[in-house]
Protein backbone atom coordinates (compact mmCIF):
# COMPACT_ATOMS: atom_id res chain seq x y z
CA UNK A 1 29.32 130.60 147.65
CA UNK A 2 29.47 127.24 146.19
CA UNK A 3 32.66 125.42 144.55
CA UNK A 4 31.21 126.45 141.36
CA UNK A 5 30.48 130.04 142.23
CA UNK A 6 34.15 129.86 142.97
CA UNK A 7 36.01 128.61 140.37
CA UNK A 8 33.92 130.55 137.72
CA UNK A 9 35.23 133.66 139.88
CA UNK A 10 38.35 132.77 139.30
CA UNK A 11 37.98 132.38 135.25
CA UNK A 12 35.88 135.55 134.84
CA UNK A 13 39.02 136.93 137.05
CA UNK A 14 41.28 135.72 134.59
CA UNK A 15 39.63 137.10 131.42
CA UNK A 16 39.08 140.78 133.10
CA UNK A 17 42.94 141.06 132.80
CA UNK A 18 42.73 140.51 129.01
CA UNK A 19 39.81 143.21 128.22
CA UNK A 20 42.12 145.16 126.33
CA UNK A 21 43.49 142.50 124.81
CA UNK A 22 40.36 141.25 123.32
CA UNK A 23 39.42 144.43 122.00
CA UNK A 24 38.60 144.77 118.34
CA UNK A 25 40.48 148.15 118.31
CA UNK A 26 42.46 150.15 116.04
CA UNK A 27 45.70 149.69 118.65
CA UNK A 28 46.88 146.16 117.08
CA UNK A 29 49.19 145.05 115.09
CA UNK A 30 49.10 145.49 111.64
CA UNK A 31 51.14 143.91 109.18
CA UNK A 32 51.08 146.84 106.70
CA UNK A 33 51.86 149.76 108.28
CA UNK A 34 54.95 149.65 111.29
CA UNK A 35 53.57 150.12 115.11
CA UNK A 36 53.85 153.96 116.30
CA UNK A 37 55.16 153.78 120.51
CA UNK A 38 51.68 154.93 121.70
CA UNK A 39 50.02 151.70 119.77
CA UNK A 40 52.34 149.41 121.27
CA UNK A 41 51.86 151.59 124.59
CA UNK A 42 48.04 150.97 124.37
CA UNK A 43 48.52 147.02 123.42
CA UNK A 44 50.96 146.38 126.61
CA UNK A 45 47.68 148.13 128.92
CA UNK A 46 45.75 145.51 130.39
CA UNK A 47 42.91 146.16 132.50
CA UNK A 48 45.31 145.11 135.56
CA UNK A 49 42.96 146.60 138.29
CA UNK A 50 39.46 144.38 136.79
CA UNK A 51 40.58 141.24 139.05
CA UNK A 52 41.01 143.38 141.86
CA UNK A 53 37.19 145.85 141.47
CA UNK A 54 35.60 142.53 140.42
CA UNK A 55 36.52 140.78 143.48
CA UNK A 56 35.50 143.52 146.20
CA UNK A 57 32.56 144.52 144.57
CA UNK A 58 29.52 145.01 141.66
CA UNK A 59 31.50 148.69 141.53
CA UNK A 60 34.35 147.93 139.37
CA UNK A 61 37.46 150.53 139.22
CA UNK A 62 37.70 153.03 136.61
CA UNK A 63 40.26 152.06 133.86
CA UNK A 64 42.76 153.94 132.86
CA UNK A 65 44.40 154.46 129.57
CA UNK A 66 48.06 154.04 128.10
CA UNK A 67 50.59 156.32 128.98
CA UNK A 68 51.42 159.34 126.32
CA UNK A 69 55.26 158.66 125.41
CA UNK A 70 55.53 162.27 125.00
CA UNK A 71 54.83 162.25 128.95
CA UNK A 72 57.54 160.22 129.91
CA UNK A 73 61.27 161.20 130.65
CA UNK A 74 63.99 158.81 129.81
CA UNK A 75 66.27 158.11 132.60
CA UNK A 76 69.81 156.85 131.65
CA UNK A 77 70.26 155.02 134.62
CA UNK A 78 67.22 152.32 134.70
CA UNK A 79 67.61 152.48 130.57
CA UNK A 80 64.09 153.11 130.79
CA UNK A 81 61.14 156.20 130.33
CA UNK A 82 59.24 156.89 133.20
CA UNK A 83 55.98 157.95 133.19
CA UNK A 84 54.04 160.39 135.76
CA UNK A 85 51.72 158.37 138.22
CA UNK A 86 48.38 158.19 137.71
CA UNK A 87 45.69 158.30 140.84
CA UNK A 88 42.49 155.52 140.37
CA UNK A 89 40.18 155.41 142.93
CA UNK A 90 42.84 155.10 146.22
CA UNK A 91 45.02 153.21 143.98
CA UNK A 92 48.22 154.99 142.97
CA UNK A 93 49.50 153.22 139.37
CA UNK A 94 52.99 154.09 138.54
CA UNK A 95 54.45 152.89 135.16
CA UNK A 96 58.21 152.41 133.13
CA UNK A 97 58.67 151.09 129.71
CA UNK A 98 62.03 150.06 128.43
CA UNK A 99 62.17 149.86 124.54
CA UNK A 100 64.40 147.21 123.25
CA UNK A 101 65.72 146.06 119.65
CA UNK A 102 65.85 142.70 117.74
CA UNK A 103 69.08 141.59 120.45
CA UNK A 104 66.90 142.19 123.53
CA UNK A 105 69.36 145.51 124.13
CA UNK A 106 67.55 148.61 125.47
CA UNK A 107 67.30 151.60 123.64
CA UNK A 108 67.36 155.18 124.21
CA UNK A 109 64.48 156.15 122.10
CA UNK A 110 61.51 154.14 120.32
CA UNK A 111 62.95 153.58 116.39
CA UNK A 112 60.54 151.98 113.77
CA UNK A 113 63.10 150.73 111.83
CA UNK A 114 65.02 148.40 115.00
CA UNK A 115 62.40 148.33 118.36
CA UNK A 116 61.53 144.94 118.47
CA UNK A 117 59.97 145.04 122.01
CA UNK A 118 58.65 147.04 124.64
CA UNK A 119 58.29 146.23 127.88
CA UNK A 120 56.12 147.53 130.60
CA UNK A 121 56.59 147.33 134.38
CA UNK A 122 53.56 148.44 136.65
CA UNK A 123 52.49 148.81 140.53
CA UNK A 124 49.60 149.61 141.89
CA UNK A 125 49.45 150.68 145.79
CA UNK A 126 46.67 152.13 147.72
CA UNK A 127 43.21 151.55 149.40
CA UNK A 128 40.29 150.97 147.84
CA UNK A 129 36.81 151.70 149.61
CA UNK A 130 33.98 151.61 149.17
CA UNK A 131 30.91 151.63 151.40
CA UNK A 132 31.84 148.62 154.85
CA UNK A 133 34.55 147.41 151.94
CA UNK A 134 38.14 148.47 152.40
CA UNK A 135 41.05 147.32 151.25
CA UNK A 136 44.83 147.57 150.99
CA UNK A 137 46.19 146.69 147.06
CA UNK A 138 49.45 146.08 146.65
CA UNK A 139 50.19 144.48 142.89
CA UNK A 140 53.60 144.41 140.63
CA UNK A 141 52.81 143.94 136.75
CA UNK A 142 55.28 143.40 133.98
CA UNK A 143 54.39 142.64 130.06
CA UNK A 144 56.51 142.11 127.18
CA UNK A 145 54.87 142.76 123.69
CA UNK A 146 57.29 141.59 120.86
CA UNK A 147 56.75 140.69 117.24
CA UNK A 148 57.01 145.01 116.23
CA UNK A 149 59.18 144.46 113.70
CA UNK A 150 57.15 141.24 112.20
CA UNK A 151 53.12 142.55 112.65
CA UNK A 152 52.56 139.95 114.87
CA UNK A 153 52.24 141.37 118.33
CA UNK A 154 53.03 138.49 121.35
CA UNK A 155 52.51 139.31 124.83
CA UNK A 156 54.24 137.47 127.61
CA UNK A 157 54.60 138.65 131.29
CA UNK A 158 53.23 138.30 135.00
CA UNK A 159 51.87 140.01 137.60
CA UNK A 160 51.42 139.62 141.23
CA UNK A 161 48.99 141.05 143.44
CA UNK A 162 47.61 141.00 147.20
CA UNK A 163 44.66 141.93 148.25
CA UNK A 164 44.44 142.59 152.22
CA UNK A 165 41.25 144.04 154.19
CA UNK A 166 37.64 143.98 154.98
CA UNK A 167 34.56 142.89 152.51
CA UNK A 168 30.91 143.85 153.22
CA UNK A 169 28.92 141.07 153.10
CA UNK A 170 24.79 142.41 153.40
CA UNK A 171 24.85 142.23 157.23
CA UNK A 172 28.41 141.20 157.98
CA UNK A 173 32.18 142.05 156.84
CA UNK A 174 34.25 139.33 156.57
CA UNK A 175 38.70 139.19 156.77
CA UNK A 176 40.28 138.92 153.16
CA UNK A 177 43.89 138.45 152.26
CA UNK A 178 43.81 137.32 148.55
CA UNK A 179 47.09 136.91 146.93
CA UNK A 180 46.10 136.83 142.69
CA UNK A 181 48.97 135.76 140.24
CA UNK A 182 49.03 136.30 136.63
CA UNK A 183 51.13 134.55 134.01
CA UNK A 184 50.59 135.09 130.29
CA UNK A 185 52.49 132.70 127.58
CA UNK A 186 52.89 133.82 124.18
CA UNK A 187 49.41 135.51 123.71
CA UNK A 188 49.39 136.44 119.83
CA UNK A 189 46.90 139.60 119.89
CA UNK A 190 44.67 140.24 116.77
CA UNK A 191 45.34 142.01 114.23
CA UNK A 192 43.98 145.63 113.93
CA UNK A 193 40.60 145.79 111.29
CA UNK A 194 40.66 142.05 111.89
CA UNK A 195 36.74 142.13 112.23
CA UNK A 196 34.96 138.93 113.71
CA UNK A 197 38.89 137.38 114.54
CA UNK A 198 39.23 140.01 116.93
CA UNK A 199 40.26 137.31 119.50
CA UNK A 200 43.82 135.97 120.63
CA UNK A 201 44.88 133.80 118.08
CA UNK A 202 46.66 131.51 120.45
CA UNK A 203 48.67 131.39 124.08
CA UNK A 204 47.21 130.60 127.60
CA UNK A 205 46.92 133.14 130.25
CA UNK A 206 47.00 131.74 133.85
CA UNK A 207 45.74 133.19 137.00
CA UNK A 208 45.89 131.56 140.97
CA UNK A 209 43.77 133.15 143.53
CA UNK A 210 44.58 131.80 146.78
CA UNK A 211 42.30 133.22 149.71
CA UNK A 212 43.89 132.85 153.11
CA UNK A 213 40.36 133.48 154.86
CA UNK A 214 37.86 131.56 152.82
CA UNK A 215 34.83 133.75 150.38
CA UNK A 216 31.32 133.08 151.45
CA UNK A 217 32.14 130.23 154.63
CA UNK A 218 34.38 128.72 152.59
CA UNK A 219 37.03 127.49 154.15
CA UNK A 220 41.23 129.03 152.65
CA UNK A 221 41.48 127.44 149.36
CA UNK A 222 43.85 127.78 145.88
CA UNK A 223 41.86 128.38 142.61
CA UNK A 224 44.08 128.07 139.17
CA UNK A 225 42.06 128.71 135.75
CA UNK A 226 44.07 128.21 132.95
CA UNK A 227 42.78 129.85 130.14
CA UNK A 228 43.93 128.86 126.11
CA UNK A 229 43.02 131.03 123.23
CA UNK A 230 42.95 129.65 119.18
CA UNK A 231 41.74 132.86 117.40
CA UNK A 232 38.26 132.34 118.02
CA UNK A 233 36.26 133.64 120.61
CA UNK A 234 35.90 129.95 122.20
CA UNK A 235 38.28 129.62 124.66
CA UNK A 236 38.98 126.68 127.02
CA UNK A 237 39.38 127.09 130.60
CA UNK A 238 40.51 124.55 132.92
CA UNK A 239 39.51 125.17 136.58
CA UNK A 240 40.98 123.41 139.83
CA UNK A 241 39.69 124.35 142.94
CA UNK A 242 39.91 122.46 146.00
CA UNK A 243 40.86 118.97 144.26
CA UNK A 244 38.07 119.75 141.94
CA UNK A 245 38.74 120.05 138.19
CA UNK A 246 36.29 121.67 135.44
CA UNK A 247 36.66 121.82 132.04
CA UNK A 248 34.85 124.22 130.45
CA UNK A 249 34.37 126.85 127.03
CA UNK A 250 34.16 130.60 127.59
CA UNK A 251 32.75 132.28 124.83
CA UNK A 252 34.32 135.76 124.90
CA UNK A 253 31.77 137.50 122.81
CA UNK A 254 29.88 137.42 126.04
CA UNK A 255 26.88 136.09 123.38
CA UNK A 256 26.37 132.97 125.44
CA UNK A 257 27.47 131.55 129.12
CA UNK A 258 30.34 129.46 130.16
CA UNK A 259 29.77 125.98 129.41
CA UNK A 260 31.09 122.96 131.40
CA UNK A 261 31.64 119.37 131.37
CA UNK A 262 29.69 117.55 133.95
């Protein structure tokens, strides 16, 4: 795998998290109507497990989808409703959201009238295999969407995530221990019915994948791709990877390739 190969992993890693994000669904925020808990539910689930299927394999993981509130039992001590695990493919997901008003103050139930924010916190644990690949995932996500008493819906959050095992590679497996880290900075989602501006209309999401063994005789190396979004779907992504910077435009309509500067 070349330096290129590599660093446009680590972009199309990047954007995998934000599939739901990008959506042109009926889950955003409006500025009409006020935001029901399972919208806001459904806007807080990113596709946290795409970096993770997209690395090990063509095979990506099943998604899953956003909790039902009804499901999930408020516990007085954490201030927080937790919700019944879900089982993906080896991967056990386990999820919490704490709802909070304008003052950042948790409360007991989701209100219309005074959430301002919700706040997700996720693991995933398990093995993943498939065919000579297997894996142990161990990843800790947690997302703040605020803006529910305005219509404009911001994400901001991180995740971390390691990724330890054995990668078939045609004839050979090959060692990986990837550690993958996710930061996202005031992401302003779309709004719902927004048609063609279905894309974030600003923020920067960005995501290091440092491989302790190398991909493809490579030898260990960092890869950051910062990623900014202005409401279109051309997005600029700057990648460093081994003392090597690109600068490129990822069009997130999929319509065309990533484009770089020479």
């Amino acid at each position: 795998m070349s330096i290129t190969r590599y660093s446009r992993l680590a972009i199309l890693l990047a954007t995998a998290t934000l599939a739901s994000a990008c959506s042109d669904s009926s889950t955003g925020p409006s500025e009409v109507q006020p935001t029901t808990l399972s919208q806001a539910l459904a806007d807080l689930q990113l596709t946290a497990l795409a970096p993770v299927s997209a690395q090990l394999s063509t095979s990506p993981v099943p998604g899953f989808g956003a909790p039902d509130p009804a499901s999930c039992s408020y516990d007085t001590t954490a201030k927080s409703f937790i919700c019944p695990n879900v089982s993906v493919t080896g991967i056990t997901v386990t999820r919490s959201f704490t709802v909070l008003d304008a003052n950042g103050t948790p409360q007991s139930q989701f209100d219309q009238r005074t959430t301002a924010a919700v706040r997700m916190k996720t693991t995933f644990a398990g093995t993943v295999t498939t065919g000579n690949t297997s894996v142990a995932v161990d990843q800790q996500q947690e997302i703040t969407l605020s803006g529910l008493l305005t219509g404009v819906h911001t994400l901001n959050g991180s995740s971390l995530g390691h990724v330890v095992g054995s990668v078939s590679g045609g004839r050979s497996t090959v060692p990986v221990s990837t550690t993958i880290g996710t930061t996202i900075t005031n992401l302003v989602l779309p709004a719902a019915g927004s048609g063609v501006n279905r894309w974030p209309r600003s923020g920067t999401v960005v995501v290091t994948i440092a491989n302790a063994f190398g991909v493809g005789g490579l030898p260990a190396m960092t890869s950051t791709a910062s990623i900014s979004f202005n409401g279109t779907s051309k997005a600029a992504v700057v990648v460093t990877t081994a003392g090597f910077t690109s600068r490129c435009t990822l069009d997130l309509s999929g319509q065309s390739a990533m484009t770089c500067a020479p």
